[in-house]
N, C-alpha and C. Protein backbone atom coordinates (compact mmCIF):
# COMPACT_ATOMS: atom_id res chain seq x y z
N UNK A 1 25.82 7.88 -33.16
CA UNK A 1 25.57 8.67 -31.98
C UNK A 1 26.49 9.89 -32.02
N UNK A 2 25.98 10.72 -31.73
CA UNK A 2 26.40 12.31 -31.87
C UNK A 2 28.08 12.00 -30.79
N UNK A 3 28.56 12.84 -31.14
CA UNK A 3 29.85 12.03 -29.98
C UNK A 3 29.73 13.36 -28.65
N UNK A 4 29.29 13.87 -28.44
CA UNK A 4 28.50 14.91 -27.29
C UNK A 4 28.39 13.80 -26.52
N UNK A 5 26.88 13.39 -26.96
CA UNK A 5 25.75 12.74 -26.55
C UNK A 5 26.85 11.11 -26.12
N UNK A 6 27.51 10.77 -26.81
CA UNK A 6 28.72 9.52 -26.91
C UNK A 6 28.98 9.77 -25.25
N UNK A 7 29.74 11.23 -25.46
CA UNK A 7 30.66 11.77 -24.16
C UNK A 7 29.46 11.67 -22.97
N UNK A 8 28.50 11.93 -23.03
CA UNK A 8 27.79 12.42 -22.29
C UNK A 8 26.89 11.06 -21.16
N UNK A 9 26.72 10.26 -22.04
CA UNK A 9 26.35 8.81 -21.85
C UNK A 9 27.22 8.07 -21.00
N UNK A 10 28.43 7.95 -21.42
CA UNK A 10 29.58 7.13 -21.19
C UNK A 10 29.77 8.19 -19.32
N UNK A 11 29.73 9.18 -19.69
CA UNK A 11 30.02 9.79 -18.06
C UNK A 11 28.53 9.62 -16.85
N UNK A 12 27.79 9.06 -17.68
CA UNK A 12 26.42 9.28 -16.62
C UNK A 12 26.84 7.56 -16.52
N UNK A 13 26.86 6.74 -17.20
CA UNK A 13 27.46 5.15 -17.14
C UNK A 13 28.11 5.10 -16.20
N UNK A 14 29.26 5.72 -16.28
CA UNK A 14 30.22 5.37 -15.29
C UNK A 14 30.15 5.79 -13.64
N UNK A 15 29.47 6.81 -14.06
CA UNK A 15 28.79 7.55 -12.51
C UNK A 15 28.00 6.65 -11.78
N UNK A 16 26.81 5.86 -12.39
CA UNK A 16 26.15 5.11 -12.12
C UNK A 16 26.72 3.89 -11.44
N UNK A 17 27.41 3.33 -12.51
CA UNK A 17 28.52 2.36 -11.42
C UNK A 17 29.38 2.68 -10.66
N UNK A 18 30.05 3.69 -10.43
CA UNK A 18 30.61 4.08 -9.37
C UNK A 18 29.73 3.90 -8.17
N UNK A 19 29.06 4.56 -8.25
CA UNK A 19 27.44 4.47 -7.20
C UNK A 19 27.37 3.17 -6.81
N UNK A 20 27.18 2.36 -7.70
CA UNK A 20 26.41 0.76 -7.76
C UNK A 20 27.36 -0.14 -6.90
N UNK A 21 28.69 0.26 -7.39
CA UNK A 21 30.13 -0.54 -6.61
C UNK A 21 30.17 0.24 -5.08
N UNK A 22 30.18 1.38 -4.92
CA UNK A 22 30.04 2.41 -3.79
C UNK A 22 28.82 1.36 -2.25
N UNK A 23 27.77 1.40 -3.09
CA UNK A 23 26.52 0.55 -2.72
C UNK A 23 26.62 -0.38 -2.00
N UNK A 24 27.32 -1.47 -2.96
CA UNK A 24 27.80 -2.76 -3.09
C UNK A 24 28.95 -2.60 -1.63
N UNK A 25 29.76 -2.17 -1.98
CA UNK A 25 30.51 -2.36 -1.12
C UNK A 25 29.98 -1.68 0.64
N UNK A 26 29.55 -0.62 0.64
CA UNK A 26 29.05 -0.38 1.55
C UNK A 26 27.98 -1.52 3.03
N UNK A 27 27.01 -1.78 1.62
CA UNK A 27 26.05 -2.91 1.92
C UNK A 27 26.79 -3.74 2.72
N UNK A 28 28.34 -4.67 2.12
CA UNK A 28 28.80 -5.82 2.38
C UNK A 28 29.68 -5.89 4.05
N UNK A 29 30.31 -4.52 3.76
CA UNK A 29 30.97 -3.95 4.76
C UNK A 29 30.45 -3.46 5.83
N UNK A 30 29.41 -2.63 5.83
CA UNK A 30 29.30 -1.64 6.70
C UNK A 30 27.46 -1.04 6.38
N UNK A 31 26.49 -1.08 7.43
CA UNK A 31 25.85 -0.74 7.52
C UNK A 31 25.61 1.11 6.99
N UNK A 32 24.72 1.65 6.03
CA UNK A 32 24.34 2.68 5.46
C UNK A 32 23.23 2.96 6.34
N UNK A 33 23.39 4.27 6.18
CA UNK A 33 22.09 5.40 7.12
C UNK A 33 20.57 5.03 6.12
N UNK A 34 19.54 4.69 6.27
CA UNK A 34 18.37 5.01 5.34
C UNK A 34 18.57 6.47 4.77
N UNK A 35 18.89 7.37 5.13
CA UNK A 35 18.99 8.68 3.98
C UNK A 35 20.30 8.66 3.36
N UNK A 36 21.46 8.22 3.55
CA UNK A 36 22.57 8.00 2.36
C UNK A 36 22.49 7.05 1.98
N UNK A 37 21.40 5.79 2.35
CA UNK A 37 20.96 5.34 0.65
C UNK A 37 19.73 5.37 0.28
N UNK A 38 19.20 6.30 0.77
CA UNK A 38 18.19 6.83 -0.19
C UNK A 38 19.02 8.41 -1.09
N UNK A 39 19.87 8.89 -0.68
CA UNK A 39 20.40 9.62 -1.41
C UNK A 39 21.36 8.73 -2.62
N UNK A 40 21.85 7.84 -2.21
CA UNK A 40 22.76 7.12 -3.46
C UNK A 40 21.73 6.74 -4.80
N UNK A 41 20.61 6.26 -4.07
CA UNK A 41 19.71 5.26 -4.85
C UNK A 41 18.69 6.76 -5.74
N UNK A 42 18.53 7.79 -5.16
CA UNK A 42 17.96 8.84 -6.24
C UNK A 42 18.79 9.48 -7.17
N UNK A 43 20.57 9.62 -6.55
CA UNK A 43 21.32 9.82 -7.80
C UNK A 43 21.85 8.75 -8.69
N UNK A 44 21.40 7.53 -8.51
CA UNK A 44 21.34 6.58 -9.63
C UNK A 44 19.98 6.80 -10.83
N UNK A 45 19.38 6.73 -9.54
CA UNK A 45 17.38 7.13 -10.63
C UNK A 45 17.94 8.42 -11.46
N UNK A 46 18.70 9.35 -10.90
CA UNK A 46 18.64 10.57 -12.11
C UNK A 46 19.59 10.75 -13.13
N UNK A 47 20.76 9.53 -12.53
CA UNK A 47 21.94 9.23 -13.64
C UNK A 47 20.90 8.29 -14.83
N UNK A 48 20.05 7.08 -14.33
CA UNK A 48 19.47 6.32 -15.40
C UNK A 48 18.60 7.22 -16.45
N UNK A 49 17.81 8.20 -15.90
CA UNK A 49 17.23 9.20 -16.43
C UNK A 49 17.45 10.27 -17.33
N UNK A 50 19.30 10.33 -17.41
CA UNK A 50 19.86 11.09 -17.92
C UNK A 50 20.43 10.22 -19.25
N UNK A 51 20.49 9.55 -18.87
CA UNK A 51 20.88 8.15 -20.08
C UNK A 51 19.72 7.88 -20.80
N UNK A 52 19.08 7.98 -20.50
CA UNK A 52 17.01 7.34 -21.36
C UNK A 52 16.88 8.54 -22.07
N UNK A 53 17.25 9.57 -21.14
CA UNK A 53 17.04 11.10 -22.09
C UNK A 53 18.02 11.06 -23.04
N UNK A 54 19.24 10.58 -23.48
CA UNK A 54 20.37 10.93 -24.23
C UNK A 54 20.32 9.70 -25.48
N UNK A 55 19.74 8.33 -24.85
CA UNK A 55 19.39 7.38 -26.19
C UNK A 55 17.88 7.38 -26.40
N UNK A 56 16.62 8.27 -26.12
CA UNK A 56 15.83 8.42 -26.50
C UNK A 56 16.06 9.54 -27.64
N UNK A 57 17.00 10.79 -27.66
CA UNK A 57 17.75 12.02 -28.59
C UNK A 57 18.22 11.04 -29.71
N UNK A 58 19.27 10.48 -29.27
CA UNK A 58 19.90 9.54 -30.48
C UNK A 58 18.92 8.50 -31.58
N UNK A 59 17.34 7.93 -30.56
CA UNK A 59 16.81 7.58 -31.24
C UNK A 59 16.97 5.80 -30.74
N UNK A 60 18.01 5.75 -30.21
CA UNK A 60 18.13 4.18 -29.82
C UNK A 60 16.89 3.84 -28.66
N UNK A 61 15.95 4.58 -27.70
CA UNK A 61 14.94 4.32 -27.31
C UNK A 61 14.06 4.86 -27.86
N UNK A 62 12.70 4.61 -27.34
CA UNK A 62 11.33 5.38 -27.84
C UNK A 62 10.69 5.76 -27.10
């Protein structure tokens, strides 16, 4: 893997779980607005999207 594409992966990863734990904890704690998590949950869809685009380049998807 190109180490760009390495860098590039690894920061949309971690974004994603940030989000996911963000979520998580929110959920457990404290009631979320329907539009800040529908805003959390579309910048996960475009972090996963950014990742499919970067190992579909590398060739590890199809």
């Amino acid at each position: 893997m190109k180490e760009t594409n390495l860098k590039l992966a690894q920061k949309d990863i971690d974004e994603a779980l940030s989000v996911i734990e963000s979520m998580e904890e929110s959920l457990t704690t404290q009631s979320l607005s329907k539009d800040t998590l529908k805003e959390k949950f579309v910048f996960l869809a475009e972090k996963v999207q950014q990742l499919e685009s970067i190992l579909k380049e590398e060739g590890i998807l199809e």
